[in-house]
Protein backbone atom coordinates (compact mmCIF):
# COMPACT_ATOMS: atom_id res chain seq x y z
CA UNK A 1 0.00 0.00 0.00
CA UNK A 2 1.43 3.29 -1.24
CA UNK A 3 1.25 6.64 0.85
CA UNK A 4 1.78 9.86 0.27
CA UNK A 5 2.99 12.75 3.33
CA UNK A 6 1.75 16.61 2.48
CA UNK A 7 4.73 19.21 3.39
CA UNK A 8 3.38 23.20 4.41
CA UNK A 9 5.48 25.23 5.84
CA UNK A 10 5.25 25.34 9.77
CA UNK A 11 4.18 21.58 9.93
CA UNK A 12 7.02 19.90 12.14
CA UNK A 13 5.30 15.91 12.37
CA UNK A 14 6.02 15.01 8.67
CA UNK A 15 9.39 13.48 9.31
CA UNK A 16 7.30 11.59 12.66
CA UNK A 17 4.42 10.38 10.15
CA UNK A 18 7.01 9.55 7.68
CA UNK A 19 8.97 7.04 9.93
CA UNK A 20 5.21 5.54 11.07
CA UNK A 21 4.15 4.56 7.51
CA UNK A 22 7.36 3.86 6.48
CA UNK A 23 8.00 0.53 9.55
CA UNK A 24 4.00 -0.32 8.83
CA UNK A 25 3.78 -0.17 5.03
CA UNK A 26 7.44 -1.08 4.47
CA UNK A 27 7.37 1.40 2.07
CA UNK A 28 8.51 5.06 2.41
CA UNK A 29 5.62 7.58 1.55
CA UNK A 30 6.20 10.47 -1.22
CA UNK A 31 6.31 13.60 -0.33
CA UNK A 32 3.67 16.46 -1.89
CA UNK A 33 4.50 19.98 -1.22
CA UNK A 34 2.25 22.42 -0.88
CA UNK A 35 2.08 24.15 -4.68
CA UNK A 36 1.67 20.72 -5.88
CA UNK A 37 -1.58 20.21 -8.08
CA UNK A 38 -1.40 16.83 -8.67
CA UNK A 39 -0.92 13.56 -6.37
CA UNK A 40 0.43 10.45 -7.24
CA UNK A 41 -1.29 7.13 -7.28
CA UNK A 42 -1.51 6.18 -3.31
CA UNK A 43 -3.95 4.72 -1.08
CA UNK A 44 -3.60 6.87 1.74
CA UNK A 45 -3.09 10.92 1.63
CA UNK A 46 -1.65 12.30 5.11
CA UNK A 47 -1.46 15.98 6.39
CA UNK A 48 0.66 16.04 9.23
CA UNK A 49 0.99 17.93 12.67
CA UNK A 50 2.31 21.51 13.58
CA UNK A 51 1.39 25.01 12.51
CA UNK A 52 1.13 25.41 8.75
CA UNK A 53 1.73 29.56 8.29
CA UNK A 54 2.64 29.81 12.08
CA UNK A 55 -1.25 29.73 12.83
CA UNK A 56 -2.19 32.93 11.51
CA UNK A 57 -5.58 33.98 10.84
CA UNK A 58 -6.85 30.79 12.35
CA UNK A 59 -5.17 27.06 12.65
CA UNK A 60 -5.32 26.07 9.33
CA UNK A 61 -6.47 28.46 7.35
CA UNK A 62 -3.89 29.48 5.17
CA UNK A 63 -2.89 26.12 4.35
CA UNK A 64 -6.86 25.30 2.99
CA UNK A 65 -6.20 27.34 0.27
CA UNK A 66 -3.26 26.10 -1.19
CA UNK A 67 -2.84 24.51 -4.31
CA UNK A 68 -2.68 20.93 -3.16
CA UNK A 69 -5.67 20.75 -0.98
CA UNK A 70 -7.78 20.60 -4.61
CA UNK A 71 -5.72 18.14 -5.40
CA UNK A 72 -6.41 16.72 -1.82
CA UNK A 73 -10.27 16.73 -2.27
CA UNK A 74 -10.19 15.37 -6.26
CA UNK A 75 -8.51 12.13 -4.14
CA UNK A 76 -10.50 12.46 -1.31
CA UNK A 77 -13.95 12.41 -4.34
CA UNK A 78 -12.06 9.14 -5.99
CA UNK A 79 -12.32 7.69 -2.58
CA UNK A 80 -8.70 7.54 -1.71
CA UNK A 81 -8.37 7.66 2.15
CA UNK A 82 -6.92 10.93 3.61
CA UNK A 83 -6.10 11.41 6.99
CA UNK A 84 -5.20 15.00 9.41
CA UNK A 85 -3.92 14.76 12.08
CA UNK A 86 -3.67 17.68 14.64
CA UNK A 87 -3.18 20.80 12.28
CA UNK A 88 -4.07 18.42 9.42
CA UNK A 89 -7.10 18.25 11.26
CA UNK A 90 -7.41 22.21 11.64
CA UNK A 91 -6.73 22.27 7.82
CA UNK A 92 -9.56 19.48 6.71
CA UNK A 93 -12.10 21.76 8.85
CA UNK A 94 -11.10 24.47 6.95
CA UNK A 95 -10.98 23.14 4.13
CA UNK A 96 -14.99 21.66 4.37
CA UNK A 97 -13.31 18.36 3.70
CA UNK A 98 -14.66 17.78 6.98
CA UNK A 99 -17.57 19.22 9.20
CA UNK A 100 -17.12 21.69 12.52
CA UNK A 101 -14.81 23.88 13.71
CA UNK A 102 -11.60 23.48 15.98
CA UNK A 103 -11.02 26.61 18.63
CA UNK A 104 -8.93 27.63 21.39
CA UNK A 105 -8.67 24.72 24.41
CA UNK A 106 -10.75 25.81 26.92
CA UNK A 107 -7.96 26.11 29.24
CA UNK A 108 -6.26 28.76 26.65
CA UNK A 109 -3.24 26.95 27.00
CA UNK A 110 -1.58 24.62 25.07
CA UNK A 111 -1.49 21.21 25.93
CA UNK A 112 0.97 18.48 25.54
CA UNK A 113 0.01 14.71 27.67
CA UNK A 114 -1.08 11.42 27.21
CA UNK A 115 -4.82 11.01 26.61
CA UNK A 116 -7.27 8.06 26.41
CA UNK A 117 -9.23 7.29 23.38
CA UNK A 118 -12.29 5.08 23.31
CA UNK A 119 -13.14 4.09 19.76
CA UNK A 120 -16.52 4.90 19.30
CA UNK A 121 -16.60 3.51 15.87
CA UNK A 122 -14.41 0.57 14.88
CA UNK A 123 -16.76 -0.27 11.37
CA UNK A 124 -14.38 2.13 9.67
CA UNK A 125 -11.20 1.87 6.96
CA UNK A 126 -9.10 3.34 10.38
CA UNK A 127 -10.08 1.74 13.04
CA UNK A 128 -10.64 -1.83 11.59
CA UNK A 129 -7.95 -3.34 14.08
CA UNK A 130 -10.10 -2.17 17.02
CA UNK A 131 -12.85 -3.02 18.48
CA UNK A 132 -15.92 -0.61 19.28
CA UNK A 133 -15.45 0.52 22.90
CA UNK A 134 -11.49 -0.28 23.46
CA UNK A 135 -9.59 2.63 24.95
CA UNK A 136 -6.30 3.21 23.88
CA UNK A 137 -3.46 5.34 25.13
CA UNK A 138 -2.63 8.41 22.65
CA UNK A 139 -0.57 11.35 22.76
CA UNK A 140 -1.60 15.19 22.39
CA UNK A 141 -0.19 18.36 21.69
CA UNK A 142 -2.07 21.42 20.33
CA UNK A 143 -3.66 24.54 21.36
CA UNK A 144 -6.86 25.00 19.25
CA UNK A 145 -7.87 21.62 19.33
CA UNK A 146 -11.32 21.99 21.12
CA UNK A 147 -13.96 20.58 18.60
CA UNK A 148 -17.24 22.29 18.25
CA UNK A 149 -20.45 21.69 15.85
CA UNK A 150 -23.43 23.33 15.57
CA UNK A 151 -26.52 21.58 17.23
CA UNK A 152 -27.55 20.32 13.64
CA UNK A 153 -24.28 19.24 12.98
CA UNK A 154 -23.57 17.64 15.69
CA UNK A 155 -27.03 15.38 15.64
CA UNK A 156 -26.55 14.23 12.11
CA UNK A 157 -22.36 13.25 12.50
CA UNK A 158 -23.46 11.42 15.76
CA UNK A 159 -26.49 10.10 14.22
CA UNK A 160 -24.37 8.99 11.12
CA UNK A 161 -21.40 7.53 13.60
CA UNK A 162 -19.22 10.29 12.13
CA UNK A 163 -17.44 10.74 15.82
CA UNK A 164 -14.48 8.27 15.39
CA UNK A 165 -12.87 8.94 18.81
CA UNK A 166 -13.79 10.14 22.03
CA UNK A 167 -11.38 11.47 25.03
CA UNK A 168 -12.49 8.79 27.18
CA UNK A 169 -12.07 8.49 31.07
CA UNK A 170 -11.89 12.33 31.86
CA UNK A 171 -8.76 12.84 29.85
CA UNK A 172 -10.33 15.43 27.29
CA UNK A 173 -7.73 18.41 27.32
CA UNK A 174 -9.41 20.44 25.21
CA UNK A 175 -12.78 21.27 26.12
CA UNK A 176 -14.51 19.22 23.15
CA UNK A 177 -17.92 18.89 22.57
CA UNK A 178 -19.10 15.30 23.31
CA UNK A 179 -15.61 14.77 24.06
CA UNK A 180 -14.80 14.22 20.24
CA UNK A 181 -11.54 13.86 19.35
CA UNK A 182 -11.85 12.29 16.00
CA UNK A 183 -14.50 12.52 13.24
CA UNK A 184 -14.97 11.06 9.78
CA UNK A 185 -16.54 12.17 6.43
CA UNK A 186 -20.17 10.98 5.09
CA UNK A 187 -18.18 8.85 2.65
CA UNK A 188 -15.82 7.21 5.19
CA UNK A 189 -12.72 7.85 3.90
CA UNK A 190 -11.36 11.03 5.64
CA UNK A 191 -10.97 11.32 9.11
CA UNK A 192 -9.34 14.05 10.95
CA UNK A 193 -8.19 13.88 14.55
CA UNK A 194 -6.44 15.54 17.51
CA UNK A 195 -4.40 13.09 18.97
CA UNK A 196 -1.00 11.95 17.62
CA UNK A 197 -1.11 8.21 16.62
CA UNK A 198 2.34 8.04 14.80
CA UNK A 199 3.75 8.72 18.37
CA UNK A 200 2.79 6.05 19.78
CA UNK A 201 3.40 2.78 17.41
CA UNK A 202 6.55 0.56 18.83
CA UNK A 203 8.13 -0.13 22.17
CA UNK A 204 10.98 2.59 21.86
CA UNK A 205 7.29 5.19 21.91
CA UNK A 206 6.02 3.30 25.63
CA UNK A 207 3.25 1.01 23.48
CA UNK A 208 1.90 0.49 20.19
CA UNK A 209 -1.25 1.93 21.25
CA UNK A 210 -1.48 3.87 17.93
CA UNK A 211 -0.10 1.77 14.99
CA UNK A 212 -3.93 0.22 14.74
CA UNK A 213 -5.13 2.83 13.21
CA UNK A 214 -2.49 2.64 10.45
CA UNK A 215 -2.14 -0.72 9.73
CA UNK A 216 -6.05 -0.48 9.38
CA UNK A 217 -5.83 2.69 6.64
CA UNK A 218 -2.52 0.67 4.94
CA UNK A 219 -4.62 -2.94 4.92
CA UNK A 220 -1.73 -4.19 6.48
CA UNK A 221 -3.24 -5.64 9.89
CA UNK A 222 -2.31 -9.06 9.37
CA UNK A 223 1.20 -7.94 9.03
């Protein structure tokens, strides 16, 4: 299974999501930077962590509008999977790739800890190597990471089982609505999330809490 790793400037978690797909896939992603308007032919489209444009205007925002999010969303239309994680998350919001908005933590500071996930929907292409309900252990580190949806919004992506993740056990450190921490398109193939999975995949990380979630997007789970 091929990937691909999207480069902005301010993200600092490509090299980190880099070394995770390369020891799952066994095959080292490509690289798209941002004035790129075309992707190659991979299965899996990430956008890493950090702050794409330092975080002006809003998390995110600047980065939406470049060139290779169109090229993002013609992928994300073919069906390809695309994941965000952290600001990749911020930028798929802001982008409409995916529904909500992500604002300051409640605390107004920025937060970096463990956190505990409970999978609140394991029937998807990212979370087939969990079960519905587990809890796993995931690291965090953002400061505009508190998810919010309108009351219509948030009915139908509950309704639809849209919320992915949840901060489970009172470990939300953000504020969230319904404690989400993860959601997913309509179509099921782009999810966006707070938490940093590629930090927690092998023993030399403290567990392997996180490489589920990729070995389920790569179709590598048996492996």
């Amino acid at each position: 299974m091929k990937s691909a790793v999207v480069q902005l400037p301010g993200l600092n978690r490509d090299r980190d999501m880099i070394a995770a797909l390369t020891q799952i896939s066994g095959k080292v992603p490509v690289t798209v930077w941002q004035t790129e308007t075309e992707i190659p032919d991979v299965d899996l489209v990430v956008i890493p962590g950090g702050f794409s444009y330092g975080d002006y205007l809003r998390c995110g925002a600047i980065a939406a509008r470049m060139p290779v999010m169109q090229a993002i969303k013609a992928k994300a239309e073919q069906g390809v999977r695309v994941l965000g994680v952290c600001n990749g998350f911020q930028i798929l919001v802001e982008s409409g790739l995916l529904p909500g908005a992500l604002m300051r933590n409640a605390s107004l500071k920025f937060v970096c800890r463990e956190v505990k996930l409970e999978v609140a929907n394991g029937d998807t292409s990212f979370t087939r190597a969990y079960a519905k309900g587990q809890v796993i252990r995931c690291p965090v580190a953002h400061h505009d990471g508190n998810y919010f949806a309108d009351a219509e919004t948030l009915k139908a992506i509950e309704g639809n089982g849209q919320v992915v993740f949840r901060y489970a056990d009172g470990t939300n450190p953000n504020g969230s609505i319904n404690d989400i921490a993860g959601v997913i398109n309509a179509k099921g193939n782009v999810l966006g999330m707070m938490p940093h999975p590629e930090n927690l995949i092998e023993a030399a990380h403290g567990g392997a809490d996180g490489r589920g979630l990729f070995a389920s997007a790569l179709d590598v789970i048996a492996a």
